[in-house]
Protein backbone atom coordinates (compact mmCIF):
# COMPACT_ATOMS: atom_id res chain seq x y z
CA UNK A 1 0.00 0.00 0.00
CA UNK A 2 1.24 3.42 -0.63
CA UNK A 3 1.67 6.32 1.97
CA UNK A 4 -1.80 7.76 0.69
CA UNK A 5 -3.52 4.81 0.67
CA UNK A 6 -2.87 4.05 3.94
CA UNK A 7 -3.62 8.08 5.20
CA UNK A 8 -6.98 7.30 3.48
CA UNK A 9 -7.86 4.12 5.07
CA UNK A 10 -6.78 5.96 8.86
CA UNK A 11 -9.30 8.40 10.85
CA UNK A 12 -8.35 11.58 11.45
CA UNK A 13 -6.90 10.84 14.96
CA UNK A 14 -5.15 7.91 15.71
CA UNK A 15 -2.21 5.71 17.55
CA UNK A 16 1.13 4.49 15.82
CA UNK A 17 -0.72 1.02 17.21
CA UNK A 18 -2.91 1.51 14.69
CA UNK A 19 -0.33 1.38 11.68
CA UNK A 20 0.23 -2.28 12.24
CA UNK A 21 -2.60 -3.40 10.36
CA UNK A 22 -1.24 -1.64 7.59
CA UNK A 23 2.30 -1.98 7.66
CA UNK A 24 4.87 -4.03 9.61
CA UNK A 25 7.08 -0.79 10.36
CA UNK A 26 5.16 1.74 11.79
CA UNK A 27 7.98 3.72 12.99
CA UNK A 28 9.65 4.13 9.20
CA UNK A 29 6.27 5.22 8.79
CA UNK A 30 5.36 7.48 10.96
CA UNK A 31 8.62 9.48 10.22
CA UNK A 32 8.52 9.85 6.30
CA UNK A 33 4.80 10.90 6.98
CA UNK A 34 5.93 13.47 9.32
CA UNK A 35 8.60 15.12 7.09
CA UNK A 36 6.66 15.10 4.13
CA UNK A 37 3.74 16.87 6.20
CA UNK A 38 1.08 14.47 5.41
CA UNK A 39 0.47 14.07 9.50
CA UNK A 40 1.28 16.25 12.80
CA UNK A 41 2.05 14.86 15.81
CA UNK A 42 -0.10 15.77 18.41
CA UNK A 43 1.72 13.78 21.52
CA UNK A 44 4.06 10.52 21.46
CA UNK A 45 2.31 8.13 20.09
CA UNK A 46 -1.32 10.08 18.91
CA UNK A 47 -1.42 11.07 15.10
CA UNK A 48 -3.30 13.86 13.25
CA UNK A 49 -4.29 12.72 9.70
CA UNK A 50 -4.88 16.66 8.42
CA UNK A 51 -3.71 16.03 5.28
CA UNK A 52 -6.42 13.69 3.98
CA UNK A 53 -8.91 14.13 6.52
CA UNK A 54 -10.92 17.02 8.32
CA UNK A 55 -9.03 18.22 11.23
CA UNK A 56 -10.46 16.77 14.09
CA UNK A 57 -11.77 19.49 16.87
CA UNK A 58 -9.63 20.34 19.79
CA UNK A 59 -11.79 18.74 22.33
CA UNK A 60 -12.46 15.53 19.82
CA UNK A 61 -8.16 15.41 19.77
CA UNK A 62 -8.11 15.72 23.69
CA UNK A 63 -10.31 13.56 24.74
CA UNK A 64 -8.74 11.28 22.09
CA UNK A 65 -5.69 11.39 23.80
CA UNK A 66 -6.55 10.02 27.47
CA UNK A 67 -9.12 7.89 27.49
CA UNK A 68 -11.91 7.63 29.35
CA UNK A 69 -12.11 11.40 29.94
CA UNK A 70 -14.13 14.57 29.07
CA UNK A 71 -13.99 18.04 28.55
CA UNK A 72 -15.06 20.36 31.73
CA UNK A 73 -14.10 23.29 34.08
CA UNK A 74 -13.72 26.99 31.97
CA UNK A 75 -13.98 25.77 28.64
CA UNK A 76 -17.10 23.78 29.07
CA UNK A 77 -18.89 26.46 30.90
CA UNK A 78 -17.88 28.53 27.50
CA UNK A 79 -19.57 25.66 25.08
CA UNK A 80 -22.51 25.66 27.41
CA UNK A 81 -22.86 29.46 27.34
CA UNK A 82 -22.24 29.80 31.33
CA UNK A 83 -19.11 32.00 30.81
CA UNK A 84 -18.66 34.40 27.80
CA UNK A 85 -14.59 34.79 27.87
CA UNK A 86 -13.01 32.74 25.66
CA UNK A 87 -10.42 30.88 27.98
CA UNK A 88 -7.00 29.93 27.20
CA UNK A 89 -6.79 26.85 29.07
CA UNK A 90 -8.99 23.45 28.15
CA UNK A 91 -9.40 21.23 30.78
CA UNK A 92 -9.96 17.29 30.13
CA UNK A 93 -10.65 14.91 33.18
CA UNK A 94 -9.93 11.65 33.08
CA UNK A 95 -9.46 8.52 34.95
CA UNK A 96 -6.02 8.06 33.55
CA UNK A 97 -3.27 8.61 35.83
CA UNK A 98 -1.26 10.21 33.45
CA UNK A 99 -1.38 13.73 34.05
CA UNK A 100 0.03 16.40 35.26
CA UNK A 101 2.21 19.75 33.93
CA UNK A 102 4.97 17.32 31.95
CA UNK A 103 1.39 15.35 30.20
CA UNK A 104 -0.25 19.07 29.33
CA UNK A 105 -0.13 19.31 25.79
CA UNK A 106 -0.89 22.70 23.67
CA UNK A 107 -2.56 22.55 20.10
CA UNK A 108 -3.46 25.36 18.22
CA UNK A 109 -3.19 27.69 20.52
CA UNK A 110 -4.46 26.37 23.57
CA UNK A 111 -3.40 24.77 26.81
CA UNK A 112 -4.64 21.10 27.09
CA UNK A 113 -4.73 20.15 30.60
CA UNK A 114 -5.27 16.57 32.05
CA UNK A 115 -6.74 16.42 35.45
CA UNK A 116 -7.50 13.12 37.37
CA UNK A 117 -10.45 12.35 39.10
CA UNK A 118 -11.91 9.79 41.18
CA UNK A 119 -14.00 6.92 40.23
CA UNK A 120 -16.54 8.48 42.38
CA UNK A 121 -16.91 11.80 40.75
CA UNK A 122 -16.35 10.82 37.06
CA UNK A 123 -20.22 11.51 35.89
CA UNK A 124 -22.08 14.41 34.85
CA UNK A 125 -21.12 14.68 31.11
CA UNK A 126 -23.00 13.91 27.62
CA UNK A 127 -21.59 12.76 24.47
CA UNK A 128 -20.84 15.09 21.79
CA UNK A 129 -19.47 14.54 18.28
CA UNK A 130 -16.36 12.78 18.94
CA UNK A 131 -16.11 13.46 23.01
CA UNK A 132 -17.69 14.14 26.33
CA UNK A 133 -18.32 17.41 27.50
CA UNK A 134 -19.49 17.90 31.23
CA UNK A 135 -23.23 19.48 31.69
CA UNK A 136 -23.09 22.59 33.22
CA UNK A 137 -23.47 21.95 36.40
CA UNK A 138 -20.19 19.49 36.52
CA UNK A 139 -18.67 21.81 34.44
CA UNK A 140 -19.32 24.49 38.13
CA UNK A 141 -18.37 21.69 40.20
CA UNK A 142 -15.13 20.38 38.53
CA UNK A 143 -14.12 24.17 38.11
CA UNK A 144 -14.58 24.68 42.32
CA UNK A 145 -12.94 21.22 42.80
CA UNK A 146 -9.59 21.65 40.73
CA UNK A 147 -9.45 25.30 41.74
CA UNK A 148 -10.68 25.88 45.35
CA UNK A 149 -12.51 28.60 44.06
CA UNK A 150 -16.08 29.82 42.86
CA UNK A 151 -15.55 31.75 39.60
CA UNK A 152 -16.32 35.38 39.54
CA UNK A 153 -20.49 35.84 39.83
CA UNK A 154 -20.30 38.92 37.73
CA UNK A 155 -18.80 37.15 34.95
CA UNK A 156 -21.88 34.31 34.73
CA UNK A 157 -24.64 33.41 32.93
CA UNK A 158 -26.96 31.14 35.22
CA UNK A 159 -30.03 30.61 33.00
CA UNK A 160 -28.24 27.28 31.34
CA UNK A 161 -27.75 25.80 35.04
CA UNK A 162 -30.40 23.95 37.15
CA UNK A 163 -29.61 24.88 41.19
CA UNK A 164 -31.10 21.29 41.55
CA UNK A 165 -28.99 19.51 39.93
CA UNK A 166 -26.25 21.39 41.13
CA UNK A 167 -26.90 20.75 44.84
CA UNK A 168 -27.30 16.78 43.63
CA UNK A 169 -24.48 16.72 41.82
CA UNK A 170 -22.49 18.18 44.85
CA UNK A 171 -23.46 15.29 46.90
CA UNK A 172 -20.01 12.80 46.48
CA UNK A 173 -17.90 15.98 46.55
CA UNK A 174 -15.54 16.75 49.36
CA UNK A 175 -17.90 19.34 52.21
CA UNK A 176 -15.33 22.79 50.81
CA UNK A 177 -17.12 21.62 47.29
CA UNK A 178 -20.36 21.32 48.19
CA UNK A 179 -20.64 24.41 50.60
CA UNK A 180 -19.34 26.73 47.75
CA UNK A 181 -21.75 24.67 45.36
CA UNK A 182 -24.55 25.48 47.55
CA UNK A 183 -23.48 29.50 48.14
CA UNK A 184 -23.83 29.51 43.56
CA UNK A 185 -26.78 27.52 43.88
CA UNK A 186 -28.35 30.14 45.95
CA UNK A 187 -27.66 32.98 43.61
CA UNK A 188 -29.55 31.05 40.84
């Protein structure tokens, strides 16, 4: 099979794992691909097919990257409307223990960071086109769990969250979570 042939017969994201059904050195591979441009690298081992494909969407490529996970915190409360800043910084939790500042990757312009969570609080999202994104309401919690903080009232938009389902969704959180969880679901 030839370079593009094989390109073709990929998805748009995928693992140098993945060559071996089409060729027996993936690594020879994945290098003349690379210098002739016909893939990006997005981390070691997790492949961009942009040349043949459509790009796949940052938080399709994140979540891609650690599974199980799903997009949350500041840049879910943007996709759901809750904040209107644009924020720099996307925020993927996972159940993979492989995160932290050295796993953080950044693609097209933005800060991908990988945050761990507990068995227990992994819930709370929907599936999207290629990836989980957290409802709103996780979205609050994760944000007050990861940053010991309740984000600035002035700067949300509440109508998208349901102080119900907040408080509920509180419950398995540590008490600091669900006290400042119950202080936003008052002001809704």
């Amino acid at each position: 099979m030839s370079t593009v042939d094989i390109l073709q017969a990929l998805p748009p994201l995928f693992r140098s794992a993945d060559l071996l059904k089409f060729t027996g050195n993936a690594n020879v591979f994945l290098t003349r691909a690379l210098e002739r441009g016909f893939i990006t690298r997005l981390t070691r081992g997790v492949y961009v097919n942009s040349r043949l494909k459509a790009e796949p969407s940052l938080e399709e490529a994140a979540c891609f990257v650690r599974t199980p996970s799903y997009v949350s915190a500041e840049w879910a409360l943007h996709l759901h409307g809750v904040i209107i800043q644009v924020p720099m910084v996307c925020t993927v939790v996972t159940l993979s223990t492989a995160v932290g500042v050295t796993r953080n990757l950044h693609w097209r312009g933005v800060a991908i960071e990988y945050s761990h969570i507990a068995n227990r609080l992994y819930f709370g999202f929907e599936a999207r086109e290629g990836f989980n994104l957290a409802m709103p309401e996780k979205a609050l919690l994760d944000y007050i769990y990861y940053r010991n903080t309740l984000p600035f009232a002035d700067e949300l938009e509440l109508e998208e969250v349901d102080a119900g389902r907040l408080r509920e969704m509180a419950q398995p959180f540590p008490v600091r979570v669900r006290e400042m969880a119950g202080k936003l679901a008052g002001m809704i």
